[in-house]
Protein backbone atom coordinates (compact mmCIF):
# COMPACT_ATOMS: atom_id res chain seq x y z
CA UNK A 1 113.12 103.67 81.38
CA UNK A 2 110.41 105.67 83.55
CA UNK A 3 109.00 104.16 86.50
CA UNK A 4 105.94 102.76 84.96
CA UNK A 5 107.49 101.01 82.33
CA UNK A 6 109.31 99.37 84.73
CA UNK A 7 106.17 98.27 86.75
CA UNK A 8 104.76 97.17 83.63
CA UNK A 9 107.14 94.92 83.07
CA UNK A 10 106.70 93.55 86.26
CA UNK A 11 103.10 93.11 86.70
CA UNK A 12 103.37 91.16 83.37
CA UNK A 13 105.86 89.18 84.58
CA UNK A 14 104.03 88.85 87.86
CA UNK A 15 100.54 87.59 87.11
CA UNK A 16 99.78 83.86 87.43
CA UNK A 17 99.66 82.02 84.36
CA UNK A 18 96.59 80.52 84.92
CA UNK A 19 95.27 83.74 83.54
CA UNK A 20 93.83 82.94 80.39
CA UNK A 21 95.21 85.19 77.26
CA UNK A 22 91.57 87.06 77.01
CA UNK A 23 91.40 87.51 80.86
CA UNK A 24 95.46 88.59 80.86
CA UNK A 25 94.45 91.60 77.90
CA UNK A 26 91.48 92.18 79.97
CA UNK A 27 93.55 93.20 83.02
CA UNK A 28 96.19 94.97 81.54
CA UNK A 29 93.50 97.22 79.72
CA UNK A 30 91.68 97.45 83.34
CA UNK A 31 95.13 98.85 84.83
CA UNK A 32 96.85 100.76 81.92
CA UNK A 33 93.21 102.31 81.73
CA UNK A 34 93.37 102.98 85.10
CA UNK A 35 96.73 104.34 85.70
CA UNK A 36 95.93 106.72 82.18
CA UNK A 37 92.86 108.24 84.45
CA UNK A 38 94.77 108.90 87.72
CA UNK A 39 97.47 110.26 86.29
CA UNK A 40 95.44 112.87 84.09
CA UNK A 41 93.38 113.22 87.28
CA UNK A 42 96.33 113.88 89.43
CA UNK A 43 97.72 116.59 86.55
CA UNK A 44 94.50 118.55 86.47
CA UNK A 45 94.41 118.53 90.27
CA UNK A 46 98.20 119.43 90.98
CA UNK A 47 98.67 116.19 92.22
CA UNK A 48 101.94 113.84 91.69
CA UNK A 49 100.59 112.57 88.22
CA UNK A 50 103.25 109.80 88.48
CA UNK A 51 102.71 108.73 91.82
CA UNK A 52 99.11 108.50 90.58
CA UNK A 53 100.27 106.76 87.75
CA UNK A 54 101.56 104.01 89.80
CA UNK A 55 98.57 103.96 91.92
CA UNK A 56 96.50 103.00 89.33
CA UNK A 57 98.78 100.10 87.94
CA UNK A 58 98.95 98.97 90.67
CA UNK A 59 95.44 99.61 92.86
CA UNK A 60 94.46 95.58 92.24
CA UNK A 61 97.44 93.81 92.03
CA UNK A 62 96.87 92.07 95.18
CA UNK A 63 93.26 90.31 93.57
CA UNK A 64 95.50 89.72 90.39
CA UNK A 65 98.06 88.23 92.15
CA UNK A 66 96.22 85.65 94.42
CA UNK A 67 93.11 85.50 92.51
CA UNK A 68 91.09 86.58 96.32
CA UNK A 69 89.19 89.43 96.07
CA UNK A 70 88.33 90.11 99.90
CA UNK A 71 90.08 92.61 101.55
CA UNK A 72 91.87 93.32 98.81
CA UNK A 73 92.69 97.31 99.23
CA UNK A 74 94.09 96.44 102.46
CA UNK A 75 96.69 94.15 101.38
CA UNK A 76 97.17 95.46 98.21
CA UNK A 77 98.33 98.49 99.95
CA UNK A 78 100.83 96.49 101.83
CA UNK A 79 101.79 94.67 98.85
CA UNK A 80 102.39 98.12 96.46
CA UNK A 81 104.88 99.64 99.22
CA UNK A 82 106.87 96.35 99.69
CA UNK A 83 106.77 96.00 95.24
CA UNK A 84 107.56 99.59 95.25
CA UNK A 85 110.30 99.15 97.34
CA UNK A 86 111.68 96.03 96.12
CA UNK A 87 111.64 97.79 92.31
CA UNK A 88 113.43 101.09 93.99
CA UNK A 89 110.56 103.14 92.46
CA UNK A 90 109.09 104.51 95.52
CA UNK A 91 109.95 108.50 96.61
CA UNK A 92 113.22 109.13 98.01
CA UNK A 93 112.55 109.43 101.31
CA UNK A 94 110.34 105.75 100.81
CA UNK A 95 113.79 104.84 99.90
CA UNK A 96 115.75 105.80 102.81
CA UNK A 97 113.58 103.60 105.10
């Protein structure tokens, strides 16, 4: 399974269920959308397309998660790495630390 099939899996598992069906489709077409972008971004640029990839699933999780919008790049940041790590999908040397 590649890495963001695995996240997938997770952020749907992961998101409150208050979320209302419409508003759940809403945000996984938001992030699939997203993650699509960076990684086709990241391939046309040289860039890691899959770290990109990941990026962009996960580049709101922390307003999806506890439904606060404010300062939300900050500790969604802090959130991906410790998701990342917890899901063993970061780089290797992410890994080692």
């Amino acid at each position: 399974m590649e890495k963001s099939e695995i996240l997938q899996q997770w952020i749907e598992g992961a998101i409150p269920d208050p979320f209302l069906f419409q508003q759940r489709r809403a945000v996984y077409t938001h992030l699939l959308g997203t993650a699509h972008f960076a990684a086709m971004l990241a391939m046309k640029r040289g860039a890691d397309s899959e770290a990109a990839e990941l990026a962009g699933l996960l580049h709101d999780i922390s307003t999806y998660l506890t439904g606060e919008h404010e300062d939300h790049a900050r500790k969604g940041a802090a959130l991906t790495l410790r998701i990342l790590g917890d899901l063993q999908l970061g780089t290797p040397q992410q890994q080692e630390e």
